[in-house]
Structures are given as structure tokens and as C-alpha cells.
Protein backbone atom coordinates (compact mmCIF):
# COMPACT_ATOMS: atom_id res chain seq x y z
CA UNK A 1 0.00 0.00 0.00
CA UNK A 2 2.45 2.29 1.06
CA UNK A 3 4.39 1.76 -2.38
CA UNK A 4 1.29 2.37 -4.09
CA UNK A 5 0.90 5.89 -2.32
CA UNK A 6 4.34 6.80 -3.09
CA UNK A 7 4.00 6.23 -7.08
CA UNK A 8 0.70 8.31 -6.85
CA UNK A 9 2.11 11.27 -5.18
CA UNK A 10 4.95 10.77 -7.42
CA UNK A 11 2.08 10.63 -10.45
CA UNK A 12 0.38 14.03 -9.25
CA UNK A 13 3.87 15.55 -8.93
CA UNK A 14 4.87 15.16 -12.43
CA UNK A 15 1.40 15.98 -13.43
CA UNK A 16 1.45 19.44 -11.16
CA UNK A 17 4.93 20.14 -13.07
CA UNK A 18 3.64 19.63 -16.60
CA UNK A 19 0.36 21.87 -15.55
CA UNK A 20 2.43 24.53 -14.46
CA UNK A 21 5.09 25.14 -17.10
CA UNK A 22 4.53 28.34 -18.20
CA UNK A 23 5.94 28.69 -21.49
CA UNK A 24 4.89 25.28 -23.72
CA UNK A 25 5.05 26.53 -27.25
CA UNK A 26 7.68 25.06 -29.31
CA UNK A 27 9.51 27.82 -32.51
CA UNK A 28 7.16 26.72 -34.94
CA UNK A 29 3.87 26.92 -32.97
CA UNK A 30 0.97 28.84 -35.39
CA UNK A 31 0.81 31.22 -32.74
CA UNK A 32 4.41 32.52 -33.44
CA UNK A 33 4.69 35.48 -35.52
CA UNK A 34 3.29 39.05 -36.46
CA UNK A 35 -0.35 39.84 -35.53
CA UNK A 36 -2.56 42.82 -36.65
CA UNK A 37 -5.16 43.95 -34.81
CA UNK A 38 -9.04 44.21 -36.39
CA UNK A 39 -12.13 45.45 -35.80
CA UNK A 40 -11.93 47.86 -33.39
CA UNK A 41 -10.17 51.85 -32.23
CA UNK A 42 -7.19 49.90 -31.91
CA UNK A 43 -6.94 48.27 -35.39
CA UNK A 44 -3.37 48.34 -37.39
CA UNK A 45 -2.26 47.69 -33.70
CA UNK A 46 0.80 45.11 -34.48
CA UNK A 47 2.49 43.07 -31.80
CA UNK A 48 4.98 40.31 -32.83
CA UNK A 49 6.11 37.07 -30.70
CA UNK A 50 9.51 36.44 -29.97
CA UNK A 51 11.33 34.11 -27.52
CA UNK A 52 12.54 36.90 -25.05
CA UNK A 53 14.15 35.06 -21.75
CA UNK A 54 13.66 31.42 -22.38
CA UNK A 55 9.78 32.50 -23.13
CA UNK A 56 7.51 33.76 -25.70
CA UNK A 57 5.99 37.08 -25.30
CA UNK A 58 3.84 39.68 -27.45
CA UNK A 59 5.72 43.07 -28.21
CA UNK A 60 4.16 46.08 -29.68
CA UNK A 61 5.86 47.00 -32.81
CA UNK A 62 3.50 49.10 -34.71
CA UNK A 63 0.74 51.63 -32.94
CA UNK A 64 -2.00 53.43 -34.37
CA UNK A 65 -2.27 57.17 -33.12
CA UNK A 66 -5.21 56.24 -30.59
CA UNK A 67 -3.76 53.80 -29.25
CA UNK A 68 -0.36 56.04 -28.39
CA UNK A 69 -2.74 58.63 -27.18
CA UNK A 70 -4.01 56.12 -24.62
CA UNK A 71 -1.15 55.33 -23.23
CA UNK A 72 0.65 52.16 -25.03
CA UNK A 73 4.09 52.09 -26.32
CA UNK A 74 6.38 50.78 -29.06
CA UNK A 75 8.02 47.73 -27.19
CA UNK A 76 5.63 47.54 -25.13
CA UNK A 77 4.93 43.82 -23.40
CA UNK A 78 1.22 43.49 -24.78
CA UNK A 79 1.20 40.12 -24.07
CA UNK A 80 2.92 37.41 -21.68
CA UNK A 81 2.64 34.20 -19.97
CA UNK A 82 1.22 32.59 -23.17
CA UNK A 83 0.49 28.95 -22.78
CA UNK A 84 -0.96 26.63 -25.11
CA UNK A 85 -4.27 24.62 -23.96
CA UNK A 86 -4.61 23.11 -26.88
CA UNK A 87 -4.13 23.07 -31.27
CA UNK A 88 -6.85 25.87 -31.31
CA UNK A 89 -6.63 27.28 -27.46
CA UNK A 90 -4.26 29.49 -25.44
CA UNK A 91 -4.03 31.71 -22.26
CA UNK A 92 -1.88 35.04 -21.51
CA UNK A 93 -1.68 37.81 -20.05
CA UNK A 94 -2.93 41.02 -22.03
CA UNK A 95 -1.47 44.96 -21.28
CA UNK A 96 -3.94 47.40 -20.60
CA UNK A 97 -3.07 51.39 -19.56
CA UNK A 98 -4.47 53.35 -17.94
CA UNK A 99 -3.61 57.68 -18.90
CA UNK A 100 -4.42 60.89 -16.69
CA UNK A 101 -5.90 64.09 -18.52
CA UNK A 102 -2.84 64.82 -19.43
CA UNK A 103 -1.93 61.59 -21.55
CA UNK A 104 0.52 60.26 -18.71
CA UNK A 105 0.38 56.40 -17.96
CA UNK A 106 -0.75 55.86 -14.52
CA UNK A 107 -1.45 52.51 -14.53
CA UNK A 108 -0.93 49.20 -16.46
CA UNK A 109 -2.28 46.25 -15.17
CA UNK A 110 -2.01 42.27 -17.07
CA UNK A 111 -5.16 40.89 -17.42
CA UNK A 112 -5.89 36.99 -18.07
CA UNK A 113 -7.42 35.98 -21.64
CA UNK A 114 -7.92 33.22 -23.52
CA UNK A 115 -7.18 33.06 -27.37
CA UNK A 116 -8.88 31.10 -29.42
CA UNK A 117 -8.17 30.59 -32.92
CA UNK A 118 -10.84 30.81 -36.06
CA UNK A 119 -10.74 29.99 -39.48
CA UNK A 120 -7.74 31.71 -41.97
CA UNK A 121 -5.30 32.62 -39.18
CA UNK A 122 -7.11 35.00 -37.01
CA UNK A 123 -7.78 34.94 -33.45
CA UNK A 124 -10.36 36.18 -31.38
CA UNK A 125 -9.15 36.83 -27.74
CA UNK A 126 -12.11 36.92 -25.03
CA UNK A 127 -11.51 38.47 -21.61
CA UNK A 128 -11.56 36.30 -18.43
CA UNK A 129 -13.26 39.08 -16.07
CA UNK A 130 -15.44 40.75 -18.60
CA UNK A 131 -17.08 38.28 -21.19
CA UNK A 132 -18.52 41.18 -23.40
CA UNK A 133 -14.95 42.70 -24.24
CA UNK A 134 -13.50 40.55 -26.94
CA UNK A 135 -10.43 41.53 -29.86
CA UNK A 136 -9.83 40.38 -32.73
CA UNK A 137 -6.36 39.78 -34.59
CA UNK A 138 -5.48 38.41 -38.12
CA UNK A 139 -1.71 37.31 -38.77
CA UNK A 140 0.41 38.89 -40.96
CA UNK A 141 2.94 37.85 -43.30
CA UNK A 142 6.61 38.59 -42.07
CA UNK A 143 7.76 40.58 -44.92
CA UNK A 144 5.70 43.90 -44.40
């Protein structure tokens, strides 16, 4: 019995490990590369993933005028802690700002989504804490 107990704590253990890894996309997951954003005040919005660290993350490189108005940044870490679910599921972390009346960022706070991917390379990202707020993004070939 008590060898039994030992291989199942050992089971759960690896299992707990696995579930936890935070970065579990390989080079050549679909998710990898430049994304445009669509759809919304923020569209033309680009953010690239790169392997920063040991781990993938989302960086602004493009910004339409809005969206520097509000606060965001070239460079800026739009998204992080991306981890597959499955072929057609992910979660991460998404940037939002927060600006005074004077266009100063006060505030930037990660927020947990879930991406989900839809027919012709786009993705549709829906908000954990706020089901109506949802963005869309369409990838973009390399060469722009």
C-alpha cells in the first residue's frame, strides 16, 4: 500500500509540473509570428512574438495614433505568460493602460485571456473578467 501511495504522489507531482510550465510553445507553434489587430479603435495595432528570456511574449511593434494617445508604447509587453491549452486554445496575459488628462500612464495592469483561434489565421481573444470585451487579430505575413 504504502508503495502504491508513493507512485501516486509521485504521479500528481509530475502531473502538477507539466500543468504549471509556463511557457509550452515550441519555434514553430501557429501562434508565433506578427499579428494585426481588427475590428476595433485599436486596429493596425501590431504586436509580434519572440522568444525573449527562455519564453515567448507579445511586443508592440506598430501603434495606431489612438492607441499612443491612450497610453501604449512601441516595445511595449502586450502580451505574456502565453500557454498553449490546446491546437486551437491558449491563455496570456494582455497589457492594458491606464492615462491621466494629461496623456501620462498611470497605470498598467495584465489581465488573463484566452485566445482562441478561427478559421484563416485569425484569433479572437475573449476576456476572463469581462465576457462582453473581446479583440480580434489576423496574422500577418513577415515581410511587411
Amino acid at each position: 500500500m504504502l508503495k502504491y501511495n508513493k507512485l501516486l504522489g509521485f504521479f500528481f507531482l509530475i502531473i502538477l509540473i507539466i500543468s504549471c510550465k509556463e511557457n509550452n510553445l515550441s519555434q514553430n507553434d501557429k501562434l508565433i509570428g506578427t499579428w494585426t489587430r481588427v475590428g476595433d479603435n485599436y486596429a493596425r495595432m501590431r504586436v509580434t512574438i519572440e522568444k525573449k528570456d527562455n519564453k515567448y511574449v507579445g511586443k508592440i511593434i506598430f501603434l495606431p495614433t489612438l492607441a499612443q494617445k491612450n497610453g501604449f508604447v512601441f516595445n511595449d509587453v502586450k502580451w505574456k505568460k502565453i500557454k498553449k491549452i490546446n491546437n486551437n486554445k491558449y491563455s496570456l496575459l494582455n497589457l492594458d493602460v491606464t492615462v491621466n488628462t494629461f496623456g501620462d500612464r498611470v497605470k498598467e495592469e495584465y489581465n488573463k485571456c484566452f485566445v482562441y483561434f478561427t478559421p484563416k489565421d485569425k484569433i479572437k481573444i475573449d476576456f476572463k473578467d469581462d465576457d462582453r470585451r473581446v479583440q480580434y487579430w489576423v496574422k500577418i505575413n513577415q515581410n511587411y
